[in-house]
PDB file of N, CA and C in Angstrom:
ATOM      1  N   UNK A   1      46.557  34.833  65.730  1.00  0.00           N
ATOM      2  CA  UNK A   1      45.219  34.289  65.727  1.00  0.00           C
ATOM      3  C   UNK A   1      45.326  32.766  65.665  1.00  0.00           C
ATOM      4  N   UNK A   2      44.469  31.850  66.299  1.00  0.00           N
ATOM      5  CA  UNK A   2      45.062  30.598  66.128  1.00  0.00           C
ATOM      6  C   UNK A   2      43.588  29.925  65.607  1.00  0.00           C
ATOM      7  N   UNK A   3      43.384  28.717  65.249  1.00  0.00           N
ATOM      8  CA  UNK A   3      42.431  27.915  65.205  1.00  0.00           C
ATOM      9  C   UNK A   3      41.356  27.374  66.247  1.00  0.00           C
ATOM     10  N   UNK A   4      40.039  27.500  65.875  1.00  0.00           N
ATOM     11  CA  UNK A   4      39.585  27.185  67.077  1.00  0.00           C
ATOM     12  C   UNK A   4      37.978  26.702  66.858  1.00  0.00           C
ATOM     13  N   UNK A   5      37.858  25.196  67.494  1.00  0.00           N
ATOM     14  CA  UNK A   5      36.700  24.633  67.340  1.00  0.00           C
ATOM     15  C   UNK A   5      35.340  24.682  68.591  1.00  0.00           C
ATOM     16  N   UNK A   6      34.425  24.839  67.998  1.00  0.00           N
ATOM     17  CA  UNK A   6      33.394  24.824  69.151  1.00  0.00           C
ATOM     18  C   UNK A   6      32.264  24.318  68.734  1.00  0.00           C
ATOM     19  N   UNK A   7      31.323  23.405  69.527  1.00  0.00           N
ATOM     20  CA  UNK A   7      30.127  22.628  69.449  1.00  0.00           C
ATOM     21  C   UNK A   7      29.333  23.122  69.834  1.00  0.00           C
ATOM     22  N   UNK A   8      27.837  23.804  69.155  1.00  0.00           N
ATOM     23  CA  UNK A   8      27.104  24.525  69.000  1.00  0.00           C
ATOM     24  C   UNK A   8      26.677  24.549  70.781  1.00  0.00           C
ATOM     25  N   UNK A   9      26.239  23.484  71.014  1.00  0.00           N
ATOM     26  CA  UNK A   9      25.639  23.139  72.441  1.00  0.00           C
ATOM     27  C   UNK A   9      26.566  23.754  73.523  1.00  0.00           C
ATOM     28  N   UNK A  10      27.849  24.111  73.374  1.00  0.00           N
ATOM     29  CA  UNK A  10      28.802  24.988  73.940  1.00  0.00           C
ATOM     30  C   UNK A  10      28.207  26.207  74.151  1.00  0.00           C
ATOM     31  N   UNK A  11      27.377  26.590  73.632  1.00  0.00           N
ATOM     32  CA  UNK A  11      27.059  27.995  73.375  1.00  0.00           C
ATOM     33  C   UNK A  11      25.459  28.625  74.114  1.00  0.00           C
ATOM     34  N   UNK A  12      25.944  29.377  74.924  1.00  0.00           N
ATOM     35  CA  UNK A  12      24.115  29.270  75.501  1.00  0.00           C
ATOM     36  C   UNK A  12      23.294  30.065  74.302  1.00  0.00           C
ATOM     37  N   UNK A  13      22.044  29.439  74.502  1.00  0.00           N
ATOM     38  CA  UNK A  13      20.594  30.141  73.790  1.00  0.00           C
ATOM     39  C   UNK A  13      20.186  31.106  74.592  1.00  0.00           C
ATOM     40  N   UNK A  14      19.998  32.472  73.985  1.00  0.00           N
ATOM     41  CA  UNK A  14      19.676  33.227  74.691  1.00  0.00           C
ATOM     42  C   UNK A  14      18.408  33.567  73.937  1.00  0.00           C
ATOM     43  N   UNK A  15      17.199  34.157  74.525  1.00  0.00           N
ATOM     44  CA  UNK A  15      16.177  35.210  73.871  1.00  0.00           C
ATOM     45  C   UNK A  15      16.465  36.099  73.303  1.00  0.00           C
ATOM     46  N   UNK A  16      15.932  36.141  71.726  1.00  0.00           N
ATOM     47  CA  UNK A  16      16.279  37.090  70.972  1.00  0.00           C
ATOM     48  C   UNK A  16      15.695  38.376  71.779  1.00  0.00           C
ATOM     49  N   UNK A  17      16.597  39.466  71.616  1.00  0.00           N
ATOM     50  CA  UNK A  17      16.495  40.831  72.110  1.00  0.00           C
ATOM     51  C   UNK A  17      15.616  41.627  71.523  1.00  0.00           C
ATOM     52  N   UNK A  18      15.587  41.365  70.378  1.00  0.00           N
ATOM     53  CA  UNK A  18      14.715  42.385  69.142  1.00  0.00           C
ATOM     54  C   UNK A  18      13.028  42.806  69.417  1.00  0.00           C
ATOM     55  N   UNK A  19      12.535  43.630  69.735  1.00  0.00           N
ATOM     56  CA  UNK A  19      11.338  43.817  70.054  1.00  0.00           C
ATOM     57  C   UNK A  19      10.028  43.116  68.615  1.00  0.00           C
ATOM     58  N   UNK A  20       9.557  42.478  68.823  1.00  0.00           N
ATOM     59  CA  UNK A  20       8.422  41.795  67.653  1.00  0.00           C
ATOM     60  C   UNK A  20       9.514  40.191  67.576  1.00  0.00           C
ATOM     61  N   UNK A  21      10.365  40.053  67.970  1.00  0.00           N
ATOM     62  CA  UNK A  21      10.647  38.404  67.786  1.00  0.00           C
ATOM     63  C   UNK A  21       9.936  37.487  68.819  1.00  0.00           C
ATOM     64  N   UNK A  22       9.775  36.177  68.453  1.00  0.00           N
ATOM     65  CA  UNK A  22       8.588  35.730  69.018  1.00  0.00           C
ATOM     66  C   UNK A  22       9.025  34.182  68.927  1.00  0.00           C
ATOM     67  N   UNK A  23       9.749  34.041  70.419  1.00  0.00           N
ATOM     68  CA  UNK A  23       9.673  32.193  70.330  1.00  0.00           C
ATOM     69  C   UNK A  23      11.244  31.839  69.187  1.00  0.00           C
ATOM     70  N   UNK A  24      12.254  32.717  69.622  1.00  0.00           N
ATOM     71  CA  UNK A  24      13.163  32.842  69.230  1.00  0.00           C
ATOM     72  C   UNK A  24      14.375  32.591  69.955  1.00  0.00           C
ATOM     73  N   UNK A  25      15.452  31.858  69.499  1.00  0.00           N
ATOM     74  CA  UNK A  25      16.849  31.700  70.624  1.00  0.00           C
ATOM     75  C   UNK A  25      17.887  32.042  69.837  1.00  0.00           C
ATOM     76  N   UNK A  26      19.062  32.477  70.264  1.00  0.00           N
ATOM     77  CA  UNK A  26      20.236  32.557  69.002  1.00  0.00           C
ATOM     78  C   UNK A  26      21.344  32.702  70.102  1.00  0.00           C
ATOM     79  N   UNK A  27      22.310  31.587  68.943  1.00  0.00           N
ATOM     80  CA  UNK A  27      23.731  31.363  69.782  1.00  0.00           C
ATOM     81  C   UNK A  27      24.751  31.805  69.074  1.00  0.00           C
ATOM     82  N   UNK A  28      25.721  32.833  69.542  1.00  0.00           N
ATOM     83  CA  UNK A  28      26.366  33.276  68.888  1.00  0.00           C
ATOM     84  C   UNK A  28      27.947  32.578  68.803  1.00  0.00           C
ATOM     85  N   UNK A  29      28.082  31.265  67.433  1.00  0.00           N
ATOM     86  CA  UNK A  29      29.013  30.507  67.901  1.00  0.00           C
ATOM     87  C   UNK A  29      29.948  31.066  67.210  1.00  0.00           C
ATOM     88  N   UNK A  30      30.608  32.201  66.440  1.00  0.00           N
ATOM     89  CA  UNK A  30      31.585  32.769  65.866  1.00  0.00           C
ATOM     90  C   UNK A  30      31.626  34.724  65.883  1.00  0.00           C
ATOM     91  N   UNK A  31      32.308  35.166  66.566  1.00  0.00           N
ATOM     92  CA  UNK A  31      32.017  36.620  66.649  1.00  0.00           C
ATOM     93  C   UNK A  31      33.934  37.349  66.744  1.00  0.00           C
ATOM     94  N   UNK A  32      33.910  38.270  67.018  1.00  0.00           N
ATOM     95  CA  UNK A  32      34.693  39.071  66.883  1.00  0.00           C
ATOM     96  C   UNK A  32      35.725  38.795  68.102  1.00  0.00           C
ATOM     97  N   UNK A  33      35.000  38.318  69.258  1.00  0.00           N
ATOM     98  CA  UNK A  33      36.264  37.497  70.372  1.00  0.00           C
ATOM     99  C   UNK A  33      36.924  36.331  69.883  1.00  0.00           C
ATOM    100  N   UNK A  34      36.375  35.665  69.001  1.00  0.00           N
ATOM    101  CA  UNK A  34      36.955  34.358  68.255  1.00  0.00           C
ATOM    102  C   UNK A  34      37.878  34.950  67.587  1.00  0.00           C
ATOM    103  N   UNK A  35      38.080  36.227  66.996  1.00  0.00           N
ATOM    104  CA  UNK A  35      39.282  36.288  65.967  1.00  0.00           C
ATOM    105  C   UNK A  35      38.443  36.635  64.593  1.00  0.00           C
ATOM    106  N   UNK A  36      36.931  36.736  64.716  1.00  0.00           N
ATOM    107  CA  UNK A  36      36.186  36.782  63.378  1.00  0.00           C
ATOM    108  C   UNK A  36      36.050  37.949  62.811  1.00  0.00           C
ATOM    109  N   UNK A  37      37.208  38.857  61.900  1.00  0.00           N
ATOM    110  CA  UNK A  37      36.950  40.393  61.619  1.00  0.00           C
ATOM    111  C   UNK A  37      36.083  40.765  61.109  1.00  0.00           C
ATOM    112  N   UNK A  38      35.471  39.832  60.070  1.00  0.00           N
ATOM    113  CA  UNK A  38      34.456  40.172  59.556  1.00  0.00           C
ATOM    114  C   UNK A  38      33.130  39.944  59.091  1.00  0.00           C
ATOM    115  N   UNK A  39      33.175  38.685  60.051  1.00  0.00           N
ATOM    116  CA  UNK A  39      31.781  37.873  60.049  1.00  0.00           C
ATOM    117  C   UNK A  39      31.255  37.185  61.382  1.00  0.00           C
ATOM    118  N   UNK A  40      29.944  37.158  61.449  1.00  0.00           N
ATOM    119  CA  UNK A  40      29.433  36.605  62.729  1.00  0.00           C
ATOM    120  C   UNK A  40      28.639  35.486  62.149  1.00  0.00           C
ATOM    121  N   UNK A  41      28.660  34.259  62.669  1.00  0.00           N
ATOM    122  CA  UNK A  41      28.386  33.264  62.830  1.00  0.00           C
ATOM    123  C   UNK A  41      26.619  33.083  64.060  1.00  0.00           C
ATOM    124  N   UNK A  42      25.527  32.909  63.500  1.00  0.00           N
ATOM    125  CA  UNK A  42      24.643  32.634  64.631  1.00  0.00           C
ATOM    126  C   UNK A  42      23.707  31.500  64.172  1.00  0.00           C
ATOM    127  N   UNK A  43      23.585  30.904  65.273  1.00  0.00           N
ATOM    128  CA  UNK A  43      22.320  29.135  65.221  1.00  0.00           C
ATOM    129  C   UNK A  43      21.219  29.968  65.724  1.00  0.00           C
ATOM    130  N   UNK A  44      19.955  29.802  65.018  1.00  0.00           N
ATOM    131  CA  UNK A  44      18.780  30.372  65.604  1.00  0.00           C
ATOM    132  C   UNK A  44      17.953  29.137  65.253  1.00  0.00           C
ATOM    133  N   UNK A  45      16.757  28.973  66.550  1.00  0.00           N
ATOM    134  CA  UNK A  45      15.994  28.233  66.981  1.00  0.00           C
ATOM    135  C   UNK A  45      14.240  29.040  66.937  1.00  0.00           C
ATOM    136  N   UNK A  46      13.979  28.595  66.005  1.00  0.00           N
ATOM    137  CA  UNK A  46      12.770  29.266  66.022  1.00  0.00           C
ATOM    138  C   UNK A  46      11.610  28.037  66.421  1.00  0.00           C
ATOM    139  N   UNK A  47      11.151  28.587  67.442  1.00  0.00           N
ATOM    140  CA  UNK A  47       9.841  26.986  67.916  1.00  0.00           C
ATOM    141  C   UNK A  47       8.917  27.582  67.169  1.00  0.00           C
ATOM    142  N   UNK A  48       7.501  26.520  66.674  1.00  0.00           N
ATOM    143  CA  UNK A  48       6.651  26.573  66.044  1.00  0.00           C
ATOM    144  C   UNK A  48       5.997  27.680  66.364  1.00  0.00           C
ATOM    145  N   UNK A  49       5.161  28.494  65.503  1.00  0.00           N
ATOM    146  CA  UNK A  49       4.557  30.038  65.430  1.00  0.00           C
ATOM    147  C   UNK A  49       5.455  30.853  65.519  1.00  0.00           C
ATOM    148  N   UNK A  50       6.931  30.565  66.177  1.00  0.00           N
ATOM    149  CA  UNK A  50       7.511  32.016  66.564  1.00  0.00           C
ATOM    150  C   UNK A  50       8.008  32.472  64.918  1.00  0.00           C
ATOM    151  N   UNK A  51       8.618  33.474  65.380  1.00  0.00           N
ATOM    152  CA  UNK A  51       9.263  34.327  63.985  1.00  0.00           C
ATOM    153  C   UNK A  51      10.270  35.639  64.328  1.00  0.00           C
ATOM    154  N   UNK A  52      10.859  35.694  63.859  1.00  0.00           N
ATOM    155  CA  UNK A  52      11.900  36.754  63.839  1.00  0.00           C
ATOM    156  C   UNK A  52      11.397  38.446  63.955  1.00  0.00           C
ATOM    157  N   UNK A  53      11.530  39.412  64.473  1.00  0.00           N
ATOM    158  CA  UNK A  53      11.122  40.810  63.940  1.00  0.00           C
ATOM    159  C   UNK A  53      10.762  40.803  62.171  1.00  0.00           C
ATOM    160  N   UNK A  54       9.375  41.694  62.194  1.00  0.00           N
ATOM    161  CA  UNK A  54       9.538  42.103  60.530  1.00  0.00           C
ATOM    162  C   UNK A  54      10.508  43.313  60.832  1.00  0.00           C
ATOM    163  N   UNK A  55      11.582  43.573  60.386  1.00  0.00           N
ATOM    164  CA  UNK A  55      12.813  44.234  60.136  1.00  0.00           C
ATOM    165  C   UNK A  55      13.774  44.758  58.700  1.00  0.00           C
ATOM    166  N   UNK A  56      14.339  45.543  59.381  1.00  0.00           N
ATOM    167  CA  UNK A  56      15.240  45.855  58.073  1.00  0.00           C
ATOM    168  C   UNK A  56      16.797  46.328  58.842  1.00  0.00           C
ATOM    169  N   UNK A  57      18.046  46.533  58.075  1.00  0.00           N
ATOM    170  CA  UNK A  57      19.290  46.989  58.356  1.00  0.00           C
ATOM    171  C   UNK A  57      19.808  46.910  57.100  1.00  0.00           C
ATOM    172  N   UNK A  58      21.024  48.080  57.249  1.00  0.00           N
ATOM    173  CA  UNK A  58      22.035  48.083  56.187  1.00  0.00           C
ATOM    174  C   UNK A  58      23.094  47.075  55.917  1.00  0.00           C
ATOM    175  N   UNK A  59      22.883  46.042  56.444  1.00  0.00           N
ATOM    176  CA  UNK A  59      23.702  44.775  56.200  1.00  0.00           C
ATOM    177  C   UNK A  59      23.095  43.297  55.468  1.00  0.00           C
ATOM    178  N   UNK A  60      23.801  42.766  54.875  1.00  0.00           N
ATOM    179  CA  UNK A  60      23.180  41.161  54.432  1.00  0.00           C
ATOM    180  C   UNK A  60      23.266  40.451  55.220  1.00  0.00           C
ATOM    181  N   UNK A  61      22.397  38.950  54.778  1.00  0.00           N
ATOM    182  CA  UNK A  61      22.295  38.372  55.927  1.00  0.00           C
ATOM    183  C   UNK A  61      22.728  37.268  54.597  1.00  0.00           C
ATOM    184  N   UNK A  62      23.425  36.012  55.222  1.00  0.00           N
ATOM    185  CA  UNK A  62      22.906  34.819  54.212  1.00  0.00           C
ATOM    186  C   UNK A  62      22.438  33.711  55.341  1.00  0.00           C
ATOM    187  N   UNK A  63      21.875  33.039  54.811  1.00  0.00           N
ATOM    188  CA  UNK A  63      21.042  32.120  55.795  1.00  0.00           C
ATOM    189  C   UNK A  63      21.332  30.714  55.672  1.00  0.00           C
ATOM    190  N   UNK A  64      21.251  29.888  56.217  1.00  0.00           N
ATOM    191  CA  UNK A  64      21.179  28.088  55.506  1.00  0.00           C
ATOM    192  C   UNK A  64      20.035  27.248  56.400  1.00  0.00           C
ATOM    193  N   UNK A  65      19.244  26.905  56.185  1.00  0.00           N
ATOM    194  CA  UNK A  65      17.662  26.293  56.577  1.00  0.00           C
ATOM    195  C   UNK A  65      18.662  25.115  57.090  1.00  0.00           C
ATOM    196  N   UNK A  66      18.981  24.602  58.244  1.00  0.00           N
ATOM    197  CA  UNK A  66      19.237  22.850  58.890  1.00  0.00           C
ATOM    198  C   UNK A  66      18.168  21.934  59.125  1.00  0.00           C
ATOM    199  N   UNK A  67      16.890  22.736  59.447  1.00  0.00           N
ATOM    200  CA  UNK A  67      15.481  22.103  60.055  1.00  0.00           C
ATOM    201  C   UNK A  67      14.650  22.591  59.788  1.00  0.00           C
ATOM    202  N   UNK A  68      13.432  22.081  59.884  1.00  0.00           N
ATOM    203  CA  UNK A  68      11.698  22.635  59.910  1.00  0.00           C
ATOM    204  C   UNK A  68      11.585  23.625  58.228  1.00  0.00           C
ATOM    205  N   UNK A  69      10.894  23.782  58.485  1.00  0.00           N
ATOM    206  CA  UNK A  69       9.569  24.736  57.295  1.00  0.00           C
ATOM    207  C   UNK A  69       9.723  26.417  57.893  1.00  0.00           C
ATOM    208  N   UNK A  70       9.947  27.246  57.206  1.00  0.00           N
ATOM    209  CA  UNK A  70      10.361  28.379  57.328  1.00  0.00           C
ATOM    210  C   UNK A  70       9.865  29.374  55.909  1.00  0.00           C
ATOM    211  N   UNK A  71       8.789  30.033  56.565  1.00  0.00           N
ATOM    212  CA  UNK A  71       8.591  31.499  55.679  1.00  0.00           C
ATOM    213  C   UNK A  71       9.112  32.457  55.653  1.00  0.00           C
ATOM    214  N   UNK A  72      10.104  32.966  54.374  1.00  0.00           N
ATOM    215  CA  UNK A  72      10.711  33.617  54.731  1.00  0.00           C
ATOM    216  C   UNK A  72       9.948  35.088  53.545  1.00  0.00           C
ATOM    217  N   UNK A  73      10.236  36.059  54.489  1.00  0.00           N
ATOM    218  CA  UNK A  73       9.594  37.234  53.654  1.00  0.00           C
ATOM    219  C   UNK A  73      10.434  38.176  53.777  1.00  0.00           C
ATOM    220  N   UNK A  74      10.417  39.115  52.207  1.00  0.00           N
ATOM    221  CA  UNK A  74      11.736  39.803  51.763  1.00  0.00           C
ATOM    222  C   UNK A  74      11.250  40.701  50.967  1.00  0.00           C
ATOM    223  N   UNK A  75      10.889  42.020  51.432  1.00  0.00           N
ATOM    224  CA  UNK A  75      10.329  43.080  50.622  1.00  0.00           C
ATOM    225  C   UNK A  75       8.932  42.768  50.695  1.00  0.00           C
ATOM    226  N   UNK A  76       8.415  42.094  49.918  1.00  0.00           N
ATOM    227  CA  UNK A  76       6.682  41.900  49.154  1.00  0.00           C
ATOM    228  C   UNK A  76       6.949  40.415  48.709  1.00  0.00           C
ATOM    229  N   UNK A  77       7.590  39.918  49.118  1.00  0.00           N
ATOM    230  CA  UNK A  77       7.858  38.473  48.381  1.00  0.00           C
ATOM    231  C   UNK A  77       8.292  37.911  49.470  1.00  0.00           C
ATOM    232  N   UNK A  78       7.167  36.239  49.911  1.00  0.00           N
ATOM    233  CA  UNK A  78       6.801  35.340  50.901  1.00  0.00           C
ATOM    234  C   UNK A  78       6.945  33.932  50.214  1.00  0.00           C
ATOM    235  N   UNK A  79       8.233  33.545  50.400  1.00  0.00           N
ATOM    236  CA  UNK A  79       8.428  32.230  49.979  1.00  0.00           C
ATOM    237  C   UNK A  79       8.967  30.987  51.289  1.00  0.00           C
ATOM    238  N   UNK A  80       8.462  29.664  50.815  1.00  0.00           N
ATOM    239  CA  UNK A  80       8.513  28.665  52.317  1.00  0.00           C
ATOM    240  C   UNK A  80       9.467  28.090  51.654  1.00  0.00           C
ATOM    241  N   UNK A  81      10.339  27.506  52.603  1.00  0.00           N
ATOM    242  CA  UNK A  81      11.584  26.785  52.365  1.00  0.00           C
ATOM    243  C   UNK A  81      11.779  25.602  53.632  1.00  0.00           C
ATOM    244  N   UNK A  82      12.667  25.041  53.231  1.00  0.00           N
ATOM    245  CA  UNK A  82      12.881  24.128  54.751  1.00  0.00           C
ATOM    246  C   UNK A  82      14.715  23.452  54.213  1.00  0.00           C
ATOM    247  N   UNK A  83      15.063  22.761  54.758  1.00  0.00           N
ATOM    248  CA  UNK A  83      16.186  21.752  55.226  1.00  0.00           C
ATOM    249  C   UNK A  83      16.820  21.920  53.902  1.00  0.00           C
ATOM    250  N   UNK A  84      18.297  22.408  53.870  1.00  0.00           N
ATOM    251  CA  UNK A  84      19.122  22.875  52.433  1.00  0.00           C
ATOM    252  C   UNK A  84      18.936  23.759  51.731  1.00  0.00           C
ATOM    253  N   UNK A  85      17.755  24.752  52.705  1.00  0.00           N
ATOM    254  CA  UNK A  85      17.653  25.815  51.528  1.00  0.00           C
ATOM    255  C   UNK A  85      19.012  26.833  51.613  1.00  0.00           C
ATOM    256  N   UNK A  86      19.239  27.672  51.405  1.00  0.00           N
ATOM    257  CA  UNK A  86      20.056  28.870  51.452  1.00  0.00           C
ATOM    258  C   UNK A  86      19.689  30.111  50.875  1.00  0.00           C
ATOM    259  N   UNK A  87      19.902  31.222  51.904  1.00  0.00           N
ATOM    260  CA  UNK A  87      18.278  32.324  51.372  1.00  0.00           C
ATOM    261  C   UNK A  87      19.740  33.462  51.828  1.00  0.00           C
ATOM    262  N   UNK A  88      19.265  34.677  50.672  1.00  0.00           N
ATOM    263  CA  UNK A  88      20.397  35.766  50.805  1.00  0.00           C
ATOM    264  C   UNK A  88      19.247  36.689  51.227  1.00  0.00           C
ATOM    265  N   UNK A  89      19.461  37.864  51.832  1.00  0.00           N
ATOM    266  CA  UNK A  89      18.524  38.373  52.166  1.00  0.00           C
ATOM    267  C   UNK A  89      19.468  39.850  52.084  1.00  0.00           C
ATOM    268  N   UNK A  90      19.149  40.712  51.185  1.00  0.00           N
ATOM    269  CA  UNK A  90      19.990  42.494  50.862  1.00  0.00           C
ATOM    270  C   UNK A  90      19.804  43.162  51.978  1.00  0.00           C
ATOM    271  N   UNK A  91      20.731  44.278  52.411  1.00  0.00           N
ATOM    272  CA  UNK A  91      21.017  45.289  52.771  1.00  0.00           C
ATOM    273  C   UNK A  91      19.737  46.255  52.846  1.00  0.00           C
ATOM    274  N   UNK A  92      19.022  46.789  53.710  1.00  0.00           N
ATOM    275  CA  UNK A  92      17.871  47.342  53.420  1.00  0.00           C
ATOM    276  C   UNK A  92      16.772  46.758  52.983  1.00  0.00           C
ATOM    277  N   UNK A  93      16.426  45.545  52.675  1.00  0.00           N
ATOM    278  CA  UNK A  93      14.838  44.758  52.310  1.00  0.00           C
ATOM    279  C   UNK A  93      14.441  44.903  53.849  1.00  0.00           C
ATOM    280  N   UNK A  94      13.039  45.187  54.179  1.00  0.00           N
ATOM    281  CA  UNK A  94      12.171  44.247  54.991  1.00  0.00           C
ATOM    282  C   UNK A  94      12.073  42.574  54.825  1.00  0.00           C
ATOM    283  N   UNK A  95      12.418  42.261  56.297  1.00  0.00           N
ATOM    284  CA  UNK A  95      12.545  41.001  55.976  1.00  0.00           C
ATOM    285  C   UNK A  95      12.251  40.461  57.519  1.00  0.00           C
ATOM    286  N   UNK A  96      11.686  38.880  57.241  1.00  0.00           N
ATOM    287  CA  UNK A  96      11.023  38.301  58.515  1.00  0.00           C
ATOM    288  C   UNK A  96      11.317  36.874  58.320  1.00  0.00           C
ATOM    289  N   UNK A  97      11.574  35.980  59.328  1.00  0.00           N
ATOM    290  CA  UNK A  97      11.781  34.672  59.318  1.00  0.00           C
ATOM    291  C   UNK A  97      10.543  34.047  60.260  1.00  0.00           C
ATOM    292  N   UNK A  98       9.910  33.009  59.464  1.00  0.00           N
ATOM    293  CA  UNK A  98       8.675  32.052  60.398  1.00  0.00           C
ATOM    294  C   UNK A  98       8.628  30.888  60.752  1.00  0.00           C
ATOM    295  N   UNK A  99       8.589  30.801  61.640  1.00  0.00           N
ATOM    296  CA  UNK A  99       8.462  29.011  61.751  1.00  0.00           C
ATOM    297  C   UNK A  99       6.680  28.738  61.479  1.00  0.00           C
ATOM    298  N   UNK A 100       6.601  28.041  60.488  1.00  0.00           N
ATOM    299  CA  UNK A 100       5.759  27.640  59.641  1.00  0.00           C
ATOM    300  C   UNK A 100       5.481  25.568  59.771  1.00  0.00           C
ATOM    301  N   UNK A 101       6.010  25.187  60.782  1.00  0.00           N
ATOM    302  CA  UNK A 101       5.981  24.096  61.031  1.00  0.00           C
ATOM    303  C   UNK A 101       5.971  23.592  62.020  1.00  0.00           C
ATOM    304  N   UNK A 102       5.731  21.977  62.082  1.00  0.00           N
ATOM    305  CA  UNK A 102       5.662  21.800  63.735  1.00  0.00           C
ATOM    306  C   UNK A 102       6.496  21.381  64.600  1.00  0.00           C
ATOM    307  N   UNK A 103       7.925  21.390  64.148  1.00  0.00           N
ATOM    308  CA  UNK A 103       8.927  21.327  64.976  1.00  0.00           C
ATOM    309  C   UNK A 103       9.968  22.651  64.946  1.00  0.00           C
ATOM    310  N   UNK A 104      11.191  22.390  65.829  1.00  0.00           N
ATOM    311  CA  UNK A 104      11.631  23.392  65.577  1.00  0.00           C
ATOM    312  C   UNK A 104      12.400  23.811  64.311  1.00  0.00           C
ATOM    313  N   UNK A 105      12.227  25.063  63.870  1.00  0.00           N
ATOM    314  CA  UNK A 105      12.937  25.858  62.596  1.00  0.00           C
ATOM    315  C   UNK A 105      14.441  25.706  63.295  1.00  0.00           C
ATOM    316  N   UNK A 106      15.662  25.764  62.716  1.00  0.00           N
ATOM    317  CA  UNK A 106      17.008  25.988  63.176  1.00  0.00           C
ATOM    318  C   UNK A 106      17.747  26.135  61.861  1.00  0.00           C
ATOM    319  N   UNK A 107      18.179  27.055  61.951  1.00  0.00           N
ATOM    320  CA  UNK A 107      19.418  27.563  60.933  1.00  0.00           C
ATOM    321  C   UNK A 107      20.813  28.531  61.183  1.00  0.00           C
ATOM    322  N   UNK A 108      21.565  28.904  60.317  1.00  0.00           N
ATOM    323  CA  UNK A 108      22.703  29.385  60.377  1.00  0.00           C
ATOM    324  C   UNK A 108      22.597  30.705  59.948  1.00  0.00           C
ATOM    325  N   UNK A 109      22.904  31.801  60.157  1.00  0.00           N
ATOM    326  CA  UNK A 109      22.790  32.981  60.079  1.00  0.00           C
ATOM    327  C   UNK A 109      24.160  33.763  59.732  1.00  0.00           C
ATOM    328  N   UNK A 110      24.690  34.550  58.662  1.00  0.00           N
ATOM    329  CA  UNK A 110      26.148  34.935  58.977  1.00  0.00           C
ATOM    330  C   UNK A 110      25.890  36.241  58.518  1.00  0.00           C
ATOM    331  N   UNK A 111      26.462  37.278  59.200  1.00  0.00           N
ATOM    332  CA  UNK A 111      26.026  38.503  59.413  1.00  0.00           C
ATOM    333  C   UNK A 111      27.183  39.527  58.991  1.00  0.00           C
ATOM    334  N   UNK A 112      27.654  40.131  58.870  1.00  0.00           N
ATOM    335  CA  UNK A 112      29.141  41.108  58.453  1.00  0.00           C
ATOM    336  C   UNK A 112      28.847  41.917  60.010  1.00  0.00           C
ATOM    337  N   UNK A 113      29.993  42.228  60.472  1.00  0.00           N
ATOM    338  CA  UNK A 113      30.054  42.988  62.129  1.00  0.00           C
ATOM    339  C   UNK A 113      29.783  44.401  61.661  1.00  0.00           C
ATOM    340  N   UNK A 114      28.464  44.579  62.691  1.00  0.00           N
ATOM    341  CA  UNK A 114      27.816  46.283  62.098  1.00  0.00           C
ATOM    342  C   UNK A 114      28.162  47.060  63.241  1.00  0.00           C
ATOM    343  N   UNK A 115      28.443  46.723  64.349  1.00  0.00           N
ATOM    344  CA  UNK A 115      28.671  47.444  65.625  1.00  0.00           C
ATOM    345  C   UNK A 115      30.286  47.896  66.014  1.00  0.00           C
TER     346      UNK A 115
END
């Protein structure tokens, strides 16, 4: 396995796939072709109004806020965050990400490989 660097902008934005995401992009800059056994690496771009699926899965998510104002909702509990936050989000909660502001939301996403 060797070392290996990459610049986000390397990476195309694609439309989130998820049915109910809305005004969503995600680049997948660390995955399982990199050598990553057990974690995925993703930049998501949320433009103003959009938001993530309200969703759930058997995996965690941890998050890190880089930009914008972001509602994040987790079970029954709707809290706004923005730039340095860091949000854990359990295994099984309902959970939704918002862009709640007027530029774009962008953060880091790291996921454990479920597929």
């Amino acid at each position: 396995m060797s070392f290996k660097t990459t610049h986000f902008s390397e990476v195309e934005a694609k439309d989130a796939e998820e049915t109910g995401a809305e005004r969503v992009k995600v680049r997948w800059l660390i995955t399982k072709e990199d050598g990553a056994n057990n974690f995925a690496m993703r930049y998501f771009e949320i433009s103003p109004n959009g938001h993530s699926p309200h969703h759930s899965h058997g995996w965690e998510h941890e998050v890190f806020i880089l930009n914008g104002k972001c509602q994040v909702t987790c079970g029954n509990e709707k809290k706004n965050v923005g730039a340095g936050y860091a949000v854990f989000i359990p295994p099984n909660m309902l959970h939704q990400f918002k862009n709640v502001g007027k530029t774009t939301l962008k953060f880091l996403c790291l996921v454990p490989h479920h597929k």
